[in-house]
N, C-alpha and C. Protein backbone atom coordinates (compact mmCIF):
# COMPACT_ATOMS: atom_id res chain seq x y z
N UNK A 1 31.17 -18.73 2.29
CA UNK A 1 30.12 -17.83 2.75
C UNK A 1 29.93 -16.70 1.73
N UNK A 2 28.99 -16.29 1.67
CA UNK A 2 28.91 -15.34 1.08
C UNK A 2 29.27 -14.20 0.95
N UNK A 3 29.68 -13.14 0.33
CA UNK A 3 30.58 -11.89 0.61
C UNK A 3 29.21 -11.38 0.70
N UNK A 4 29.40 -10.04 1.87
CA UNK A 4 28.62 -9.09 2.24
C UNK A 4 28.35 -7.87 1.33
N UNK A 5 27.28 -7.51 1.19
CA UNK A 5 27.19 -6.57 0.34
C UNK A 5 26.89 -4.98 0.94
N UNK A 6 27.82 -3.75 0.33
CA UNK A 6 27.49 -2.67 0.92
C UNK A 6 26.40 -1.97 0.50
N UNK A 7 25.65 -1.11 1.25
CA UNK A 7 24.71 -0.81 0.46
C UNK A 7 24.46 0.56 2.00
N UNK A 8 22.74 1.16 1.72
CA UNK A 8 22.33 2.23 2.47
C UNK A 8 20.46 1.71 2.47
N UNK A 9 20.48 2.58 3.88
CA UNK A 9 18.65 2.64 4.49
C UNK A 9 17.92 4.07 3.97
N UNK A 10 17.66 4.18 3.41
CA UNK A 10 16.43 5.28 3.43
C UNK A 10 15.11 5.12 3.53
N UNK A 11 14.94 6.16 4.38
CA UNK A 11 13.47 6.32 5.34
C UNK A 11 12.53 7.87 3.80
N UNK A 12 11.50 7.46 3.61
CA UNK A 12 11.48 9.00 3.42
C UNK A 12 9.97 8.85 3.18
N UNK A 13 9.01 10.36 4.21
CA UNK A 13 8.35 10.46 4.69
C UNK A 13 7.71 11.76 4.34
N UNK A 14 6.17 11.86 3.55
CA UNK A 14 6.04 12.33 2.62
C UNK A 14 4.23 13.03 2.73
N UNK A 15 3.64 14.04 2.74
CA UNK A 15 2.45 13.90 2.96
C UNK A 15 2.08 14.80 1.17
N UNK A 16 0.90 13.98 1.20
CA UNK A 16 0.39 14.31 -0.16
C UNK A 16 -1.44 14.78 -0.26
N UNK A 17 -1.80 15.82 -1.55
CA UNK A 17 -3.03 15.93 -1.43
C UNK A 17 -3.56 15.29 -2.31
N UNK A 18 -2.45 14.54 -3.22
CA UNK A 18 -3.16 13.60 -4.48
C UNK A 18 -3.63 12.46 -4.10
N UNK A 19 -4.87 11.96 -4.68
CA UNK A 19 -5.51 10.87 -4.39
C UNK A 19 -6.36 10.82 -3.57
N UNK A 20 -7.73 10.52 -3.47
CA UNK A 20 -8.75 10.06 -3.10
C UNK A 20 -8.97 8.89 -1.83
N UNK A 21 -8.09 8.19 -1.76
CA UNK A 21 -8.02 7.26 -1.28
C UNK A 21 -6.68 6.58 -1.05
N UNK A 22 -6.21 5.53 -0.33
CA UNK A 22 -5.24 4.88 -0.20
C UNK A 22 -4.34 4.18 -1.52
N UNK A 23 -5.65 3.57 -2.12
CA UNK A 23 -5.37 2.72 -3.90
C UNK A 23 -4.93 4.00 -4.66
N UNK A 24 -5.52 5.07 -4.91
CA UNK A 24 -5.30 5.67 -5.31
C UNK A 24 -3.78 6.77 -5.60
N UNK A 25 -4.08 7.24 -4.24
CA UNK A 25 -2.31 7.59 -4.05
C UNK A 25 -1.24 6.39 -4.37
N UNK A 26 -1.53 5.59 -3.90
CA UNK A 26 -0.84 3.97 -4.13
C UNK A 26 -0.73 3.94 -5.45
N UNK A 27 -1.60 4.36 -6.52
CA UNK A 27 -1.40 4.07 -7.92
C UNK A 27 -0.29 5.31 -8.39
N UNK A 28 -0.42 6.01 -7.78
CA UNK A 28 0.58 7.55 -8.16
C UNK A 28 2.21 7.26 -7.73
N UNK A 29 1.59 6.28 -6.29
CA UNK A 29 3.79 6.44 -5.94
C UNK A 29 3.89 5.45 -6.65
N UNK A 30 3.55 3.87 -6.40
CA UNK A 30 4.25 2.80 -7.23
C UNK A 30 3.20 2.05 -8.50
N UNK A 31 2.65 2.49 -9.31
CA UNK A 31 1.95 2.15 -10.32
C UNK A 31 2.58 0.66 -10.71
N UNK A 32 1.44 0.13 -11.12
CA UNK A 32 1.72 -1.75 -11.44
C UNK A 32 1.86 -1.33 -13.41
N UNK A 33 2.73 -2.12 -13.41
CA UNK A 33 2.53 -2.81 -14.97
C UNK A 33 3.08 -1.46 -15.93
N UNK A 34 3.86 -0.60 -15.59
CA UNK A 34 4.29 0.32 -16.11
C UNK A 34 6.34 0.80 -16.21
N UNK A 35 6.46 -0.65 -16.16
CA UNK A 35 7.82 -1.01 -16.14
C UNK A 35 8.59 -0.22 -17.81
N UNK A 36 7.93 -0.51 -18.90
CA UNK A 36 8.66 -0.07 -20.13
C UNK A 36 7.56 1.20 -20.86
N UNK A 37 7.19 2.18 -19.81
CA UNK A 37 6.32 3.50 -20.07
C UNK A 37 6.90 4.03 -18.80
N UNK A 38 7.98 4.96 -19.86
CA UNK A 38 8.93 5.72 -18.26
C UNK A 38 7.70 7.02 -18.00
N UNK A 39 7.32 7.54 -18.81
CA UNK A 39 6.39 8.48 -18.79
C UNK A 39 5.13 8.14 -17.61
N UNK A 40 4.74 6.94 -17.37
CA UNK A 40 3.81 6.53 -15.96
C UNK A 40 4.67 6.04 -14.96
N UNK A 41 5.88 6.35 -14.74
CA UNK A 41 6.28 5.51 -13.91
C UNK A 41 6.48 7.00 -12.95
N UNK A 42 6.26 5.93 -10.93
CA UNK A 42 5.96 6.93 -10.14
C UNK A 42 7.26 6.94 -9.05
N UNK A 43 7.07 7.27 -8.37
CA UNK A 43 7.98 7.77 -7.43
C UNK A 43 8.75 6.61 -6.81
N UNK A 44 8.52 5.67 -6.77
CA UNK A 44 9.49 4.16 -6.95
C UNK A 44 9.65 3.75 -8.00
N UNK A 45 9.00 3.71 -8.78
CA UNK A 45 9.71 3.09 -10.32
C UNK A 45 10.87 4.10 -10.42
N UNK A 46 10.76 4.66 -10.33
CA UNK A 46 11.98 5.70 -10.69
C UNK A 46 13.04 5.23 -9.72
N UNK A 47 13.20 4.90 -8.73
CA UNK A 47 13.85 4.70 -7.87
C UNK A 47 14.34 3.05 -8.18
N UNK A 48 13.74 2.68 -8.63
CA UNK A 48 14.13 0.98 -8.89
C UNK A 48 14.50 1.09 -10.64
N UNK A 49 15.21 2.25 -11.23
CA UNK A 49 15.31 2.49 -12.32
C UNK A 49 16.08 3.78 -12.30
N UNK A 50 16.96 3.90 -11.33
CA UNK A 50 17.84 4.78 -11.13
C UNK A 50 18.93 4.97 -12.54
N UNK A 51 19.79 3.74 -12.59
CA UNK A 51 20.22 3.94 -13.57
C UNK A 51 20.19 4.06 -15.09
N UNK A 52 18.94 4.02 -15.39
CA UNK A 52 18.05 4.67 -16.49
C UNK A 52 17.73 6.31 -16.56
N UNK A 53 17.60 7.00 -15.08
CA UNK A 53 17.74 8.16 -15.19
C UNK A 53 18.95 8.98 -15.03
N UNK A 54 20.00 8.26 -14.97
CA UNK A 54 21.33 9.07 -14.64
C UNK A 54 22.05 9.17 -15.79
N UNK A 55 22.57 10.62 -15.77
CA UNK A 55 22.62 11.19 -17.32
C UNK A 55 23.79 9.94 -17.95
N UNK A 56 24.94 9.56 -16.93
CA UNK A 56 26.04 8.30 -17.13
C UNK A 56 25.49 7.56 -17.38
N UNK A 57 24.50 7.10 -17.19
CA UNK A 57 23.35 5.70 -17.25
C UNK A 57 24.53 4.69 -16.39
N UNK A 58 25.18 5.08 -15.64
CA UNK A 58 26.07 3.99 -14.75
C UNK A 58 25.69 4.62 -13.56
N UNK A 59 24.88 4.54 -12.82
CA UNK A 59 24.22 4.66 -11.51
C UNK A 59 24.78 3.15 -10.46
N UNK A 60 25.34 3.54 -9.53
CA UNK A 60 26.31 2.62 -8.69
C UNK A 60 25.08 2.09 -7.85
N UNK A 61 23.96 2.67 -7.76
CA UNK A 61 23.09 2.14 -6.51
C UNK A 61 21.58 1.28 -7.10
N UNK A 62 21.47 0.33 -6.48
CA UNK A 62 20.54 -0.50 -7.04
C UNK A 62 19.43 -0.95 -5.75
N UNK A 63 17.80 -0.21 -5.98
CA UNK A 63 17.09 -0.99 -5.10
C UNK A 63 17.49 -2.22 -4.97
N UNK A 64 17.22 -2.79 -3.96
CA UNK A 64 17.20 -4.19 -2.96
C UNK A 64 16.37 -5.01 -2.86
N UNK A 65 16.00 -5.65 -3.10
CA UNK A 65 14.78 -6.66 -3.00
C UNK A 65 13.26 -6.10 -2.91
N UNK A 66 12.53 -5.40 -3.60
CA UNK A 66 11.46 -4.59 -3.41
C UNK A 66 10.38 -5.41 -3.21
N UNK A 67 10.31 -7.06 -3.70
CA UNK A 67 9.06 -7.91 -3.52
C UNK A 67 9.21 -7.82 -2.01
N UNK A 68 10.60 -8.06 -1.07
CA UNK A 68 10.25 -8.43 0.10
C UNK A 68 9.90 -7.34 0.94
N UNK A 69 8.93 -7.85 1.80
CA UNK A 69 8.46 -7.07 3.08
C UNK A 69 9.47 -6.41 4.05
N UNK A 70 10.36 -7.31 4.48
CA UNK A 70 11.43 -6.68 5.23
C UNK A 70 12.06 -6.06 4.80
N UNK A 71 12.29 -6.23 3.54
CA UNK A 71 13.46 -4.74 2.64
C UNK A 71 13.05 -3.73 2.02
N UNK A 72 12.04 -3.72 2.20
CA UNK A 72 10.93 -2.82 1.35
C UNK A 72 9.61 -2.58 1.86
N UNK A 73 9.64 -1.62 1.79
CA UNK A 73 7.89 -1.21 2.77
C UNK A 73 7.03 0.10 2.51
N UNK A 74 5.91 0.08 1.94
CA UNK A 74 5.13 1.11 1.89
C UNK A 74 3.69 1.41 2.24
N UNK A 75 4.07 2.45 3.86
CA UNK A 75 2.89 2.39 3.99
C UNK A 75 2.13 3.45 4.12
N UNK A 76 0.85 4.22 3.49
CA UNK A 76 -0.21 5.40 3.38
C UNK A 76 -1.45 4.87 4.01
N UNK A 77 -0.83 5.98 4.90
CA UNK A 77 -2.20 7.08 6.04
C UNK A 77 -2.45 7.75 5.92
N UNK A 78 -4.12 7.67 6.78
CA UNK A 78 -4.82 9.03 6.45
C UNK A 78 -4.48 10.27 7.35
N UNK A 79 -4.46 11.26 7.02
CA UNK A 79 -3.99 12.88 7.94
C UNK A 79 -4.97 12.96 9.35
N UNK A 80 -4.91 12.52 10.11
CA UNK A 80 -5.58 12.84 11.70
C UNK A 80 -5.09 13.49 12.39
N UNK A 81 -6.24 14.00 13.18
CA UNK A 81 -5.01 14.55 14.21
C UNK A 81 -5.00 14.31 15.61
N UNK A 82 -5.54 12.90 15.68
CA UNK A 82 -5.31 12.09 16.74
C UNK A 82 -4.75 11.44 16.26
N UNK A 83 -3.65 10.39 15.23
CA UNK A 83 -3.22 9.65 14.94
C UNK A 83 -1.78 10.07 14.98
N UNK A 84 -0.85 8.80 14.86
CA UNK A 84 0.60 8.84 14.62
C UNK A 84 0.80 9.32 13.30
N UNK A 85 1.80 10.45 13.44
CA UNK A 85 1.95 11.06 11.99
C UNK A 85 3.68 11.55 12.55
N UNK A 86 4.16 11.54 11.09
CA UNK A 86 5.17 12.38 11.29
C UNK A 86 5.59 14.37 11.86
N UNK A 87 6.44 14.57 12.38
CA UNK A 87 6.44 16.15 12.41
C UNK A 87 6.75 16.93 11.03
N UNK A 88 5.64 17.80 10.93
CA UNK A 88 5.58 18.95 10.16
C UNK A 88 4.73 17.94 8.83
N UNK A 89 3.70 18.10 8.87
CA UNK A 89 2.54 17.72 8.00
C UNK A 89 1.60 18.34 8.60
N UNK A 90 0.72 19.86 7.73
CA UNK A 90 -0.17 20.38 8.24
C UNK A 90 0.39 21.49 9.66
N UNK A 91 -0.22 22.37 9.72
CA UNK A 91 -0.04 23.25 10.81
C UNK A 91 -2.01 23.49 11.59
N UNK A 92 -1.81 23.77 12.82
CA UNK A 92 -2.82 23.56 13.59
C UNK A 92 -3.49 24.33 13.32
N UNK A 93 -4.81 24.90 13.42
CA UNK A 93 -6.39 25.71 13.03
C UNK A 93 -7.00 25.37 14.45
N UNK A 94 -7.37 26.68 15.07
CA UNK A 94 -8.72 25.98 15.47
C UNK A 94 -9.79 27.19 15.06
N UNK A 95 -11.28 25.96 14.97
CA UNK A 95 -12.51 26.45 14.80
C UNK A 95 -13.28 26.73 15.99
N UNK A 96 -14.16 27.85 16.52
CA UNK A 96 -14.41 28.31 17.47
C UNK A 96 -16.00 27.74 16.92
N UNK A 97 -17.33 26.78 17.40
CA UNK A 97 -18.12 26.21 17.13
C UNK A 97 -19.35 27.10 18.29
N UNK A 98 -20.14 27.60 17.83
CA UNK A 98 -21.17 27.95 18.50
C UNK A 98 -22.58 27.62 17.70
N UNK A 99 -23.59 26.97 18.70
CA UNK A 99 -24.87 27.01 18.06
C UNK A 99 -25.81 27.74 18.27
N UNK A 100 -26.53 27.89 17.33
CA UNK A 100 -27.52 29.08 16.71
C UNK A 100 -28.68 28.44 17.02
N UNK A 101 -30.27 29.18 17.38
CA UNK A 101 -31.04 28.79 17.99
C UNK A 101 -32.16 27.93 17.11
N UNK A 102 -31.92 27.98 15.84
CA UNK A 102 -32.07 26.85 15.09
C UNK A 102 -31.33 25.58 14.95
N UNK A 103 -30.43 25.29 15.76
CA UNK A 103 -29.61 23.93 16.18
C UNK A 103 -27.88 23.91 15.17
N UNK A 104 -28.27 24.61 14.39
CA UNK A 104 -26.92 24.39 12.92
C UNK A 104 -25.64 25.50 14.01
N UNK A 105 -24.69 24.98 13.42
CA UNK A 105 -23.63 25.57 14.65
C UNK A 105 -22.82 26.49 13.30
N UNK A 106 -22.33 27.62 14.16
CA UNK A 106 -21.41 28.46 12.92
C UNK A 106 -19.93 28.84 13.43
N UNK A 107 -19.13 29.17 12.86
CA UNK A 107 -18.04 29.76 13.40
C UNK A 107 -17.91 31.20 14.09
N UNK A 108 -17.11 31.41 14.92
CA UNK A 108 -17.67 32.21 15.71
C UNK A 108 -16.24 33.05 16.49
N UNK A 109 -15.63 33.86 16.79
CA UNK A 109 -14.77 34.45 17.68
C UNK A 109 -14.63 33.80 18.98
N UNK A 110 -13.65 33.48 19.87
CA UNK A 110 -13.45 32.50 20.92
C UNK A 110 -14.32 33.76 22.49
N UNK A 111 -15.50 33.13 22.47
CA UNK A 111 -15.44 33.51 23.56
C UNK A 111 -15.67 32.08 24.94
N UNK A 112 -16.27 32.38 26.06
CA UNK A 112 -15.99 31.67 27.11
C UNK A 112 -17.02 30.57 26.67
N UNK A 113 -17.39 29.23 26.90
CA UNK A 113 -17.81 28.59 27.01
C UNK A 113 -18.38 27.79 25.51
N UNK A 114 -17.71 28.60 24.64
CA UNK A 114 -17.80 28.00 23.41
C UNK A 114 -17.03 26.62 22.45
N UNK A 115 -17.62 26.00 22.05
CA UNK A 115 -16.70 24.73 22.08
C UNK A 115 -15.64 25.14 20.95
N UNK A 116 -14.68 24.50 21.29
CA UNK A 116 -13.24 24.46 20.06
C UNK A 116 -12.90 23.35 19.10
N UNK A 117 -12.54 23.11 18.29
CA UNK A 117 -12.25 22.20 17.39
C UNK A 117 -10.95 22.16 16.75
N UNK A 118 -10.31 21.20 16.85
CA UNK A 118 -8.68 21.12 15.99
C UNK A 118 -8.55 20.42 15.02
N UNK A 119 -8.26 21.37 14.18
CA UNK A 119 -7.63 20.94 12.58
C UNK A 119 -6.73 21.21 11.75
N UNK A 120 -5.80 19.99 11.20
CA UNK A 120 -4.78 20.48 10.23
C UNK A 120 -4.92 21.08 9.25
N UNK A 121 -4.69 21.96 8.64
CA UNK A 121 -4.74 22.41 7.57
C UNK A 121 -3.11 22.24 6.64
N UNK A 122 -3.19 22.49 5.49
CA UNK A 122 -2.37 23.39 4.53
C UNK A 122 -1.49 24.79 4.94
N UNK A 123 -0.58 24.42 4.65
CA UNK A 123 -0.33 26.06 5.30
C UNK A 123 -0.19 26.90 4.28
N UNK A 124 0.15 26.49 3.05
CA UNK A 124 -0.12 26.99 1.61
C UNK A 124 -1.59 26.99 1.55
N UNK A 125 -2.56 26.49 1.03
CA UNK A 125 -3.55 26.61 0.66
C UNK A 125 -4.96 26.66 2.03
N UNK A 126 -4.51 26.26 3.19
CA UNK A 126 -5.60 27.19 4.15
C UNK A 126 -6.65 26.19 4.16
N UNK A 127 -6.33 24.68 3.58
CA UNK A 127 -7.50 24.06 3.02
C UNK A 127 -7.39 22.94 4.13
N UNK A 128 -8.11 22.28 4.74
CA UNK A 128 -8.48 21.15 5.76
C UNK A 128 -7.74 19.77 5.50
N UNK A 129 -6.52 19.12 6.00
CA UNK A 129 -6.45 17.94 5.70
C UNK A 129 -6.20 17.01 6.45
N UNK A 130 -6.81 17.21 7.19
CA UNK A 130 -7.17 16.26 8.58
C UNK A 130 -8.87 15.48 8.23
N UNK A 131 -8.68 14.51 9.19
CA UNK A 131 -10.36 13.65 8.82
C UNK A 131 -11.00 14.71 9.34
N UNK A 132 -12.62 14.56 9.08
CA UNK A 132 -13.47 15.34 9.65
C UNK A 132 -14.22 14.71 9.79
N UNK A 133 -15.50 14.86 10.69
CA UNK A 133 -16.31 14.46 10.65
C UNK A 133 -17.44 14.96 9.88
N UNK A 134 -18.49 14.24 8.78
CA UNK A 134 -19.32 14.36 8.35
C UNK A 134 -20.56 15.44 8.84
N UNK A 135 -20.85 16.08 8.77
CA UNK A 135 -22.36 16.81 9.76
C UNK A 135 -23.74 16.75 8.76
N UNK A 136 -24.75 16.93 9.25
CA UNK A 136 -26.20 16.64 8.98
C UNK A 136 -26.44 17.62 8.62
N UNK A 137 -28.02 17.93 8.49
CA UNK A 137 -28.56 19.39 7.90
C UNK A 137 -28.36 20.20 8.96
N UNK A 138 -28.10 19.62 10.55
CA UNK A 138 -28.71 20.30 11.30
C UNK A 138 -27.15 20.73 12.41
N UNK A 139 -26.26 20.04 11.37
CA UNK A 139 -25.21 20.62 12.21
C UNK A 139 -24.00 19.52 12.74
N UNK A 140 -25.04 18.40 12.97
CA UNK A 140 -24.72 17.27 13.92
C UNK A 140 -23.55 16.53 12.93
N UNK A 141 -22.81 15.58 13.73
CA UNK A 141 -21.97 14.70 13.40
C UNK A 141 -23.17 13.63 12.44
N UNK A 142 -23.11 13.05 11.71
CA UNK A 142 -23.79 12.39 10.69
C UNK A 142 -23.39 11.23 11.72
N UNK A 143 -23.99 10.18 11.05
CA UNK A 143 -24.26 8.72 11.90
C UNK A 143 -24.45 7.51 11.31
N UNK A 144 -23.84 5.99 10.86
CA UNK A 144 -24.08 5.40 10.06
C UNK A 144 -23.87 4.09 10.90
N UNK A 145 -25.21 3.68 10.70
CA UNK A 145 -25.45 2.11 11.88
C UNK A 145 -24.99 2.42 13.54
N UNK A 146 -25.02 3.63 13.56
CA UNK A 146 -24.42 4.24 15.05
C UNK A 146 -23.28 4.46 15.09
N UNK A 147 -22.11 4.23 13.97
CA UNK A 147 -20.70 4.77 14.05
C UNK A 147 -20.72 6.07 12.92
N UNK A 148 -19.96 6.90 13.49
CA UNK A 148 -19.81 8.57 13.02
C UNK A 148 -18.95 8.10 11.41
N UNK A 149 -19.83 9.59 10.39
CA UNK A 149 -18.99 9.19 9.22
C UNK A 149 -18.20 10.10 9.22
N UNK A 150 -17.16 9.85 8.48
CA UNK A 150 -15.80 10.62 8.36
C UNK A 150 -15.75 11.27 6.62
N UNK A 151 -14.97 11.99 6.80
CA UNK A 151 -14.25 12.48 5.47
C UNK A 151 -13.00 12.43 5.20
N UNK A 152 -12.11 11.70 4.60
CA UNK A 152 -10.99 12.01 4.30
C UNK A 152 -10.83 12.88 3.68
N UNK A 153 -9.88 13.79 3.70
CA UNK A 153 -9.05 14.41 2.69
C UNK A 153 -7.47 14.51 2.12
N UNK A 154 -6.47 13.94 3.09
CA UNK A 154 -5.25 13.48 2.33
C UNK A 154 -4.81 12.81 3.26
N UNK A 155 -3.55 12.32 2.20
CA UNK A 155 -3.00 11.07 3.29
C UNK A 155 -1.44 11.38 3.43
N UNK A 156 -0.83 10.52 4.14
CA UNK A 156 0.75 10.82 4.14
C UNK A 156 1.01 9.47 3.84
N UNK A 157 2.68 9.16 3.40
CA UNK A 157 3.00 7.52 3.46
C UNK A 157 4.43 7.32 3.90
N UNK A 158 4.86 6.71 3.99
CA UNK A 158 6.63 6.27 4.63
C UNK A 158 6.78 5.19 4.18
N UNK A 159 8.16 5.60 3.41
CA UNK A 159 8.52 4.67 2.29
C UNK A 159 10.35 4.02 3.05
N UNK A 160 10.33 2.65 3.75
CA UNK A 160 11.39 2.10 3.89
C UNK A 160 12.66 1.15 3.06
N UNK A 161 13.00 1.82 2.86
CA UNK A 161 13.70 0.92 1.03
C UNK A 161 15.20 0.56 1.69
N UNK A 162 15.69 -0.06 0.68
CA UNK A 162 17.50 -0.31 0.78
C UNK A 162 18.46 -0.43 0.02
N UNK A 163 19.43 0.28 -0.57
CA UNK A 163 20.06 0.04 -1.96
C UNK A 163 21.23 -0.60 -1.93
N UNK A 164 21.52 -1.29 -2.59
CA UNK A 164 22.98 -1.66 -2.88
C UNK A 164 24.00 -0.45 -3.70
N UNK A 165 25.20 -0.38 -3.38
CA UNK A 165 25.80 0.23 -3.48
C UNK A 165 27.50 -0.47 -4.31
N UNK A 166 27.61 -0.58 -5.17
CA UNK A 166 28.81 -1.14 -6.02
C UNK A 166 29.65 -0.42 -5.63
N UNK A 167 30.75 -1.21 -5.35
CA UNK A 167 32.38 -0.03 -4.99
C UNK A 167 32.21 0.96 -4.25
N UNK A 168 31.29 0.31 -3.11
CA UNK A 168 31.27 1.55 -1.80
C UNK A 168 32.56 1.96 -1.44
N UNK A 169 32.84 3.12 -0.66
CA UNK A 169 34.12 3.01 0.53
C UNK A 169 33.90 1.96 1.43
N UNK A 170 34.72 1.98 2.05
CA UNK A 170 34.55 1.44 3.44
C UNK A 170 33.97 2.43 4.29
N UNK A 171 33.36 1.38 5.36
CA UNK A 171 32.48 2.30 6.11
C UNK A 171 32.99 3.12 7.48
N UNK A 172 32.77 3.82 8.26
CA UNK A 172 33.52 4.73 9.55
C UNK A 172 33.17 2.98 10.48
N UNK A 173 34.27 3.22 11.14
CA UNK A 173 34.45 2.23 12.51
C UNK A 173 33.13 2.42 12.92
N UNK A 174 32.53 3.82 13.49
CA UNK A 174 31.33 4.00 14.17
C UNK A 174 30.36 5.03 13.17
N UNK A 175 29.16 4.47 13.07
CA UNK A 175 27.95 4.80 12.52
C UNK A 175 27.95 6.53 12.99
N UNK A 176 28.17 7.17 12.02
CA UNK A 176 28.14 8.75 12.33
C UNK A 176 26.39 8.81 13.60
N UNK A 177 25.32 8.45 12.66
CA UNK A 177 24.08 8.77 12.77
C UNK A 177 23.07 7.32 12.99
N UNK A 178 22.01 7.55 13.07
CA UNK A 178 21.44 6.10 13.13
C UNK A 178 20.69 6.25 11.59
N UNK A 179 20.78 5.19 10.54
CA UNK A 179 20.03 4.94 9.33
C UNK A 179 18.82 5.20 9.06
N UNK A 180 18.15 5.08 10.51
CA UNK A 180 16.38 5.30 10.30
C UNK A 180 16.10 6.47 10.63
N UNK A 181 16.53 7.46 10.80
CA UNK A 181 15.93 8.73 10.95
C UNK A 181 16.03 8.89 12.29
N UNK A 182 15.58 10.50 12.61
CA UNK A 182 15.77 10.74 14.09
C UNK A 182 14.50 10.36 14.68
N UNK A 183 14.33 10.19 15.79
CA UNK A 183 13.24 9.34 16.55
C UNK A 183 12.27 11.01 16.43
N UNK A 184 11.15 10.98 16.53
CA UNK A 184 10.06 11.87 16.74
C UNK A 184 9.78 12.33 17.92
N UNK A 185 10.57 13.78 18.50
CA UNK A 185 10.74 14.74 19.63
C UNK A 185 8.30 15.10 19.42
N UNK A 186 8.26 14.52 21.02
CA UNK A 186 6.88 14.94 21.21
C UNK A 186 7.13 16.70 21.99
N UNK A 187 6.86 17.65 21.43
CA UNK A 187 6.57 18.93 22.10
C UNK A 187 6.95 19.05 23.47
N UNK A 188 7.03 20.27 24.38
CA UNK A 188 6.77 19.99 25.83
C UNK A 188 5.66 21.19 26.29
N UNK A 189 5.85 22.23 25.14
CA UNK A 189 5.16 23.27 25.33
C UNK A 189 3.68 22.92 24.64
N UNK A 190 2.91 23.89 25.25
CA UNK A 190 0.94 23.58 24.38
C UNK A 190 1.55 24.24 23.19
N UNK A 191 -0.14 23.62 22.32
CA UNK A 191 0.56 24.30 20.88
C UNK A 191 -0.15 25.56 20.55
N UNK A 192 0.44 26.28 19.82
CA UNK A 192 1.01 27.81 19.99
C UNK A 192 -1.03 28.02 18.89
N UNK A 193 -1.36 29.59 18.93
CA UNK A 193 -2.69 29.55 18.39
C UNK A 193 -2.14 29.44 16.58
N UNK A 194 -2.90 29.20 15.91
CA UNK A 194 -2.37 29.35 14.30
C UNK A 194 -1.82 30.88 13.83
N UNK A 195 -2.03 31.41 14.10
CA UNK A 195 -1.07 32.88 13.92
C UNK A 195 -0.07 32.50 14.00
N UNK A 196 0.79 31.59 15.07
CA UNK A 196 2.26 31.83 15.14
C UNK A 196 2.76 30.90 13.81
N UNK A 197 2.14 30.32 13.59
CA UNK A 197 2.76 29.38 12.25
C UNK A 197 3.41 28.04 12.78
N UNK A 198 3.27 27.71 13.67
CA UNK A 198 3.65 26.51 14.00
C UNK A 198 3.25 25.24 13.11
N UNK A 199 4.03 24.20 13.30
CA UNK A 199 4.01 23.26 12.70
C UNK A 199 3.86 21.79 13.47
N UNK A 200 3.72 22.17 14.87
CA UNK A 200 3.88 21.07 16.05
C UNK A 200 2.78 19.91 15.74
N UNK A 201 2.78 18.88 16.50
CA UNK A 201 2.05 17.86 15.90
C UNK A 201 1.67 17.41 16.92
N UNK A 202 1.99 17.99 18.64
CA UNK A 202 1.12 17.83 19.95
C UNK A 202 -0.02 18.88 19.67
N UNK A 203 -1.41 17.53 20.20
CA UNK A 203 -2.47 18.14 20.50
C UNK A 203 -3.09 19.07 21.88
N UNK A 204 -3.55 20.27 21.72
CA UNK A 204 -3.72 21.08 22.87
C UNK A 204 -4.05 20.45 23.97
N UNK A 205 -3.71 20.97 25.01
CA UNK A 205 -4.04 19.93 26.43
C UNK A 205 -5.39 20.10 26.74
N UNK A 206 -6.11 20.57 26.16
CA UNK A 206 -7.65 21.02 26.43
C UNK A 206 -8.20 20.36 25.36
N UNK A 207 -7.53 20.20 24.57
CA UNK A 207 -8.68 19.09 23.44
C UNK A 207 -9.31 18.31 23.70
């Protein structure tokens, strides 16, 4: 039979404002065809080329099978904030939406009956990175064959890998922790207004 090999899981979960698109960011973490140009190589090449960057150049840990699906996995989404995302990407905004008697809607101080809007932002840069929806001259959600257009602006990705490990220890009788990360605690409290700086990733119960 075969001897078992020791090795480790890493999860690691990442939101980014580079790239345009999915291909795009995709070309930034794992770039194709840039195996002997360490200078283009991205955030997995490096990682599947560990021991090329270690000052010993004897690096004990070796990605795992990266062609396969089950041992290897990378996947980039777009920033929503109705969607499954990890905690702490973006902190909450809201926009207070009132319309003006020419139809175009502006931002406005919260008073009663005015509509609200939720969005992630940056908490460094203050800048939107949640989808949005597109609007018209006149204010409106834009419209294309009758489905609403969107805007992206960044994406996040989660990268599942596995390394081998040469001349591990032996391992504890019992697993200190679980390998995949801690499961994702949903809030219990509403989420707090953007002043407090929160980082929560439950949507207001009034949304």
């Amino acid at each position: 039979a075969e001897k078992k090999k020791a090795g480790f899981v890493v999860q690691v979960l990442c939101y980014s404002p580079y790239g345009r698109s999915e291909t795009e960011l995709g070309a930034l973490v794992d770039p194709y065809g840039v195996e002997d140009q360490q200078d283009k190589w991205g955030f997995i090449t490096r990682l599947a080329h560990l021991e090329d960057l270690a000052q010993d150049a004897n690096s004990p840990f070796d990605l795992y099978k990266k062609g396969d699906n089950e041992q290897f996995n990378l996947e980039i989404k777009e920033v929503t904030v109705d969607g499954e995302m990890p905690e702490g990407i973006g902190i909450w905004d809201e926009l207070i939406e009132e319309t003006t008697q020419a139809g175009t809607r502006q931002i406005g101080l919260r008073q009663g009956g005015l509509a609200r809007t939720w969005i992630l932002i940056d908490p460094m840069t203050r800048e939107t990175i949640s989808k949005e929806s597109v609007l018209d001259e006149e204010g409106k959600p834009k419209l294309y064959r009758g489905q609403p257009v969107y805007k992206v602006n960044d994406h996040w990705f989660v990268l599942n890998a596995k390394f081998l490990w040469r001349d591990a220890p032996e391992p504890p009788a019992q697993p200190v922790t679980s390998p995949y990360g801690m499961p994702r605690q949903m809030p219990t409290t509403s989420t707090p207004s953007p002043s407090s700086g929160s980082s929560g990733r439950s949507l207001p119960d009034d949304f």
